[in-house]
N, C-alpha and C. Protein backbone atom coordinates (compact mmCIF):
# COMPACT_ATOMS: atom_id res chain seq x y z
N UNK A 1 127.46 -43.16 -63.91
CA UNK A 1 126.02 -43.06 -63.86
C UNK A 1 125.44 -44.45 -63.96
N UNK A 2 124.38 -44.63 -63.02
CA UNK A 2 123.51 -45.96 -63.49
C UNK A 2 122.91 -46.37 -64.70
N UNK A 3 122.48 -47.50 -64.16
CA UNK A 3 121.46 -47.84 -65.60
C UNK A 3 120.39 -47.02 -65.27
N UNK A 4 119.25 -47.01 -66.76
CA UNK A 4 118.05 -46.61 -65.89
C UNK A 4 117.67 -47.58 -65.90
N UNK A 5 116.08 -47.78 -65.30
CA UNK A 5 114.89 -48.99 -65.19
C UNK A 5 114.41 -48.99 -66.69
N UNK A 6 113.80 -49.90 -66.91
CA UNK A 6 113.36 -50.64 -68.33
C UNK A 6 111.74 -49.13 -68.53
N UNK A 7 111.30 -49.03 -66.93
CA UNK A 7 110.04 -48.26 -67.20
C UNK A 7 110.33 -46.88 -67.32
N UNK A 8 111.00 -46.26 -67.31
CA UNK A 8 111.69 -45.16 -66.96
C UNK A 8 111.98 -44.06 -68.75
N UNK A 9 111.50 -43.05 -68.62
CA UNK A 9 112.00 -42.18 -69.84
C UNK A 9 112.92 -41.01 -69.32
N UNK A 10 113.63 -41.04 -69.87
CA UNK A 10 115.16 -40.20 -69.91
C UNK A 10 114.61 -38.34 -71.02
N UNK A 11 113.99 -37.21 -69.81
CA UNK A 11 114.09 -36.69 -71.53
C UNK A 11 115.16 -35.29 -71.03
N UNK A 12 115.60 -34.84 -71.79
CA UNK A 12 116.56 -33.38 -71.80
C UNK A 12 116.08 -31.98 -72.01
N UNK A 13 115.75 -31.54 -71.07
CA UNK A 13 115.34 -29.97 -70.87
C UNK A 13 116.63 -29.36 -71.23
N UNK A 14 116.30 -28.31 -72.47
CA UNK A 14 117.69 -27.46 -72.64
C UNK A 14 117.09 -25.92 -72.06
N UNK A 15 118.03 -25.03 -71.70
CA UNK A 15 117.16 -23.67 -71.36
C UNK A 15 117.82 -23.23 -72.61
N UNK A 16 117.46 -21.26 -72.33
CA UNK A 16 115.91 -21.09 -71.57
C UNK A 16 114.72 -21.74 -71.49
N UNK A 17 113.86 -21.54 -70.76
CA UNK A 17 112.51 -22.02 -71.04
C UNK A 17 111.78 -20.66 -71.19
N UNK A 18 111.10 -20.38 -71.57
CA UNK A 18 110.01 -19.66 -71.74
C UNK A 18 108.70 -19.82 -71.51
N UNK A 19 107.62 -18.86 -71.25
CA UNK A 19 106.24 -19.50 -70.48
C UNK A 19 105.83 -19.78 -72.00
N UNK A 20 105.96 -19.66 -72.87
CA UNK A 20 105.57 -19.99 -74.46
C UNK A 20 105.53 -21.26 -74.85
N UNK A 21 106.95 -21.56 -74.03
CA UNK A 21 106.96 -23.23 -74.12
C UNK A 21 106.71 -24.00 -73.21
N UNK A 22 106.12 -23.70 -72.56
CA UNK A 22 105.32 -24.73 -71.57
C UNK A 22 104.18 -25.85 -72.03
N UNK A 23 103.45 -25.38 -73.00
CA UNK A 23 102.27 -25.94 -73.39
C UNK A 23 103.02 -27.28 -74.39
N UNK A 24 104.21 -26.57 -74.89
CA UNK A 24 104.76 -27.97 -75.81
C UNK A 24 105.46 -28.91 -75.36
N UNK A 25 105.59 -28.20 -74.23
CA UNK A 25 106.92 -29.21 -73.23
C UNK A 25 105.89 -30.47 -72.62
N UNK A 26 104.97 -30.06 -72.03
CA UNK A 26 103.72 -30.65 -71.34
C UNK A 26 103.43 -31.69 -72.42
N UNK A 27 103.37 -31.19 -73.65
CA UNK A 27 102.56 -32.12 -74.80
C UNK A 27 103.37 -33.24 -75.24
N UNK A 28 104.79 -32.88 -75.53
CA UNK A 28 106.14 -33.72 -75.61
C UNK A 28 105.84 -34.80 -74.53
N UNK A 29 106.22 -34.37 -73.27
CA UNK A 29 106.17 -35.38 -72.50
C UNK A 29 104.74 -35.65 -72.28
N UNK A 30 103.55 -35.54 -72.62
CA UNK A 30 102.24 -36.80 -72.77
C UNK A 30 102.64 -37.10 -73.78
N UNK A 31 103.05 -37.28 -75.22
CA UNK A 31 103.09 -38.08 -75.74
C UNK A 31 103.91 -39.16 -75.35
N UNK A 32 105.24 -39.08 -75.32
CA UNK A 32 106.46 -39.94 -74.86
C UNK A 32 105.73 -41.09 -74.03
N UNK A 33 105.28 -40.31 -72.93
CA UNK A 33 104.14 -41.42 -71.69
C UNK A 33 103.31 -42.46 -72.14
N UNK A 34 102.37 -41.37 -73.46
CA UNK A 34 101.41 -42.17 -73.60
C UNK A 34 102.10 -43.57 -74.90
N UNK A 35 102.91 -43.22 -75.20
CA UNK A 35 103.48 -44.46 -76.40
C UNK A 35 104.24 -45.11 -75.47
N UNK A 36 104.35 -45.41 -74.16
CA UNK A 36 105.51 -46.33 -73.23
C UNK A 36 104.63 -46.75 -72.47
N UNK A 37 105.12 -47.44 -71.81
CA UNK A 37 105.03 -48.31 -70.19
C UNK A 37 105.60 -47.46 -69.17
N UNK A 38 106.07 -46.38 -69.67
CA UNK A 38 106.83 -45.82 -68.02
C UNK A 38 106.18 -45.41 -67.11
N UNK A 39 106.74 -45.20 -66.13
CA UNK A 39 105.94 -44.92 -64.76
C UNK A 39 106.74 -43.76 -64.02
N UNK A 40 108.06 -43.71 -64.96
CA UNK A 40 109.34 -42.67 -64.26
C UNK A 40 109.48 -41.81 -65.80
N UNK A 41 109.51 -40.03 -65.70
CA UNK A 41 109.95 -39.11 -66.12
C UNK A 41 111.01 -39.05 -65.68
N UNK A 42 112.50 -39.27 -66.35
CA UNK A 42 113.83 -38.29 -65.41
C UNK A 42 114.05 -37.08 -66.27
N UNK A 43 113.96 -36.19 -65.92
CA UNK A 43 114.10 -35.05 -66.53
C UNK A 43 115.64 -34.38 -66.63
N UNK A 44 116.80 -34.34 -67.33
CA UNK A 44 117.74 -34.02 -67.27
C UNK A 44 118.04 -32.66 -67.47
N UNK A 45 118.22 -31.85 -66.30
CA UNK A 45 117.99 -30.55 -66.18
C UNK A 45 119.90 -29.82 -66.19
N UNK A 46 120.71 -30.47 -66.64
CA UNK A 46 122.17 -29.98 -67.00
C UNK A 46 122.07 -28.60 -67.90
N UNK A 47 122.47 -27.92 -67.39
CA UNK A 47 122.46 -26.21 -68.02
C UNK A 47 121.56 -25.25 -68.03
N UNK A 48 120.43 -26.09 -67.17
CA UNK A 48 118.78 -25.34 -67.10
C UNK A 48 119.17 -23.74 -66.70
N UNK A 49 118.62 -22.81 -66.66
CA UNK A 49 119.44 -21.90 -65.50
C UNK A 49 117.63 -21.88 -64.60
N UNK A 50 118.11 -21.70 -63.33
CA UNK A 50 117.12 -21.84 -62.05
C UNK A 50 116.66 -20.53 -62.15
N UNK A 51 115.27 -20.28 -61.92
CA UNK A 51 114.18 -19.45 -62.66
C UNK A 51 113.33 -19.83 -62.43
N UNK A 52 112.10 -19.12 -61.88
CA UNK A 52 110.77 -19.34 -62.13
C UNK A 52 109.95 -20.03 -63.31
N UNK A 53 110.21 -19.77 -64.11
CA UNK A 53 109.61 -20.20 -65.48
C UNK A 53 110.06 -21.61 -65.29
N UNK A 54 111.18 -22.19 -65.30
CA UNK A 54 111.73 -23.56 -65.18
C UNK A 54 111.04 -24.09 -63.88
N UNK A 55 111.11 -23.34 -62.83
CA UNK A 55 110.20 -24.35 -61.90
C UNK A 55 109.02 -24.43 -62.41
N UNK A 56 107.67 -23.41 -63.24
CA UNK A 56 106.63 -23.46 -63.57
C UNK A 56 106.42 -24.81 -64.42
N UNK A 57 107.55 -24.74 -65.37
CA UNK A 57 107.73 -25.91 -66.20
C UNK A 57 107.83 -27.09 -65.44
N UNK A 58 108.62 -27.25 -64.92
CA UNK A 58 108.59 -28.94 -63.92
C UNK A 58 106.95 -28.83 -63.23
N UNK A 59 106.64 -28.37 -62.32
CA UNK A 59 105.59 -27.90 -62.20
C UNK A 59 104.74 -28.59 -62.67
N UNK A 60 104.21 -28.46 -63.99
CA UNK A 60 103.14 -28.88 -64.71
C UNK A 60 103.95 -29.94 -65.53
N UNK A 61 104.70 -30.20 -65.62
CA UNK A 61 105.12 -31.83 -66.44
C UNK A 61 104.96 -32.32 -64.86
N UNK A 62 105.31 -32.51 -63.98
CA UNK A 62 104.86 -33.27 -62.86
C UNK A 62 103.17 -33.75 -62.87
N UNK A 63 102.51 -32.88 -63.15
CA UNK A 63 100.80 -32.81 -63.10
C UNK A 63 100.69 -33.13 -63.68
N UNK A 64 101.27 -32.94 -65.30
CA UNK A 64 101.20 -33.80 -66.61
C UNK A 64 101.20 -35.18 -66.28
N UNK A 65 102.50 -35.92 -65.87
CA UNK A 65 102.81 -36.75 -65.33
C UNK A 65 101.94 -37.42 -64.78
N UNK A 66 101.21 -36.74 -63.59
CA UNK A 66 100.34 -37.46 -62.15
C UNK A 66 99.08 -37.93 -62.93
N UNK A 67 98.73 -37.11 -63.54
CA UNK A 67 97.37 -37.47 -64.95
C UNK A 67 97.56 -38.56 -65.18
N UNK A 68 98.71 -39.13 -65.91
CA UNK A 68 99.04 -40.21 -66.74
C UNK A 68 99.45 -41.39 -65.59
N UNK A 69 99.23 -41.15 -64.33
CA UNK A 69 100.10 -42.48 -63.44
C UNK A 69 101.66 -42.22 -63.03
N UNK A 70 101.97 -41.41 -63.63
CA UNK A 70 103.64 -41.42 -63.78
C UNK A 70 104.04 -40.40 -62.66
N UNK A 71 105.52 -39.71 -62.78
CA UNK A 71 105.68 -38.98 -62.06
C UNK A 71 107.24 -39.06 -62.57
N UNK A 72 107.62 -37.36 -62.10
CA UNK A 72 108.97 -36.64 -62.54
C UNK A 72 109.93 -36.95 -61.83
N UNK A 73 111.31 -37.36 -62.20
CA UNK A 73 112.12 -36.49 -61.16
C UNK A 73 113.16 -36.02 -62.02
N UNK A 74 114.13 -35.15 -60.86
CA UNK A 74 115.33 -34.74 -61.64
C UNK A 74 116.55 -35.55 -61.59
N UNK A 75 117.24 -34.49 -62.83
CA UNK A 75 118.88 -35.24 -62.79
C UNK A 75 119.41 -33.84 -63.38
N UNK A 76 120.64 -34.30 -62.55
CA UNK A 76 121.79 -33.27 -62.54
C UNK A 76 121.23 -31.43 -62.88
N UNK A 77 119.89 -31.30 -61.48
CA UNK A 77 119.79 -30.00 -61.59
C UNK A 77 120.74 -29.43 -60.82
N UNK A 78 121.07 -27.86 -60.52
CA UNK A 78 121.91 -27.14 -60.40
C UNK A 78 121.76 -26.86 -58.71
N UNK A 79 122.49 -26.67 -58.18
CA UNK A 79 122.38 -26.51 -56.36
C UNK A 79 121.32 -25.56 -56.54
N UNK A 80 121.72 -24.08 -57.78
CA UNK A 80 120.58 -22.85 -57.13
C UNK A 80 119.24 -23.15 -57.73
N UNK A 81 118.96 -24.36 -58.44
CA UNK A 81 117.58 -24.66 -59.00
C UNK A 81 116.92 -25.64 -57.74
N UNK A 82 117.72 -26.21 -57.50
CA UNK A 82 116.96 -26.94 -56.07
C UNK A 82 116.91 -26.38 -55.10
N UNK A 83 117.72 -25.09 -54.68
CA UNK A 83 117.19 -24.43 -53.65
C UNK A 83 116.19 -23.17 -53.76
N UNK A 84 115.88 -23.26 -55.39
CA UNK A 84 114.53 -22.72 -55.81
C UNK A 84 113.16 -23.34 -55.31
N UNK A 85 113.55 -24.15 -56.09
CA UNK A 85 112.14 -25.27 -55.57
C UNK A 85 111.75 -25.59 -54.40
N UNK A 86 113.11 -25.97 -53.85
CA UNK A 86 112.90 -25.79 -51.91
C UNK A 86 112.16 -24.52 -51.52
N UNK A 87 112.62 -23.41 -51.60
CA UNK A 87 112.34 -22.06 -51.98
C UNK A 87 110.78 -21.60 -51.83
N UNK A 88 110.35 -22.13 -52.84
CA UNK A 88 108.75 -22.37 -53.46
C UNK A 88 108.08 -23.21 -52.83
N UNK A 89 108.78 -23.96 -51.74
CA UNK A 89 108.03 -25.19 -51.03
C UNK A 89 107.94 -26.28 -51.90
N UNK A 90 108.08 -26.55 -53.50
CA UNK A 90 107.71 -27.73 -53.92
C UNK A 90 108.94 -28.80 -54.12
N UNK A 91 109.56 -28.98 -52.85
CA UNK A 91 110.74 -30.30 -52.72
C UNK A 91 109.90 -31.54 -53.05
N UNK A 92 108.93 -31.67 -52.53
CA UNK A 92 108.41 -33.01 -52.40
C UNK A 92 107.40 -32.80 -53.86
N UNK A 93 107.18 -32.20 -54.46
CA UNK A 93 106.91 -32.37 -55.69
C UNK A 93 107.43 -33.06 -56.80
N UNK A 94 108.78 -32.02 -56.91
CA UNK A 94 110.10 -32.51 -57.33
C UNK A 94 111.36 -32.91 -56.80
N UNK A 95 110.81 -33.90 -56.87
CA UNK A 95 112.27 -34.61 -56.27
C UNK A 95 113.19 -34.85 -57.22
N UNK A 96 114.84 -34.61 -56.61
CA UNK A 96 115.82 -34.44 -57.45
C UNK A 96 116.50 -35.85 -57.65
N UNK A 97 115.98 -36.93 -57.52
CA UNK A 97 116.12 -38.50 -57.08
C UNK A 97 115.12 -38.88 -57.81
């Protein structure tokens, strides 16, 4: 695996997700943002399971994100979570890069 960039936050989505936790997930990552310089979310999505609720979640940490200047991507999501999102049309939302 690479380095990351100096601007860049590394954070770890564990599943399930639940629509319950959306509002804290969102809040987690504005804070993280707002105490850094980053400009890159990588979201480490290893064990997520691919689900609606998990795309809802990226979803709005992306928007979270776009608020703040920044913007998401993934790491090491699952073939059937990216061909969710493809799925849903939002590839170019979330990009897995």
């Amino acid at each position: 695996m690479g380095a990351t960039a100096p601007n860049t936050i590394v954070f770890a989505i564990r599943g399930p997700i639940a629509r319950t936790d959306l509002a804290g997930l969102c809040h987690r990552v504005c804070t993280l943002l707002n105490e850094s310089d980053a400009a890159t979310v990588v979201c480490d999505m290893h064990g997520v399971e691919p689900d609606a609720v998990t795309v809802d979640a990226l979803s709005r940490l992306q928007l979270t994100a776009r608020r703040l200047r920044c913007r998401v991507r993934l790491r090491h999501a699952s073939e059937e979570l990216l061909e969710l999102v493809d799925f849903m049309g939002l590839t170019d939302v979330l990009p897995d890069r």
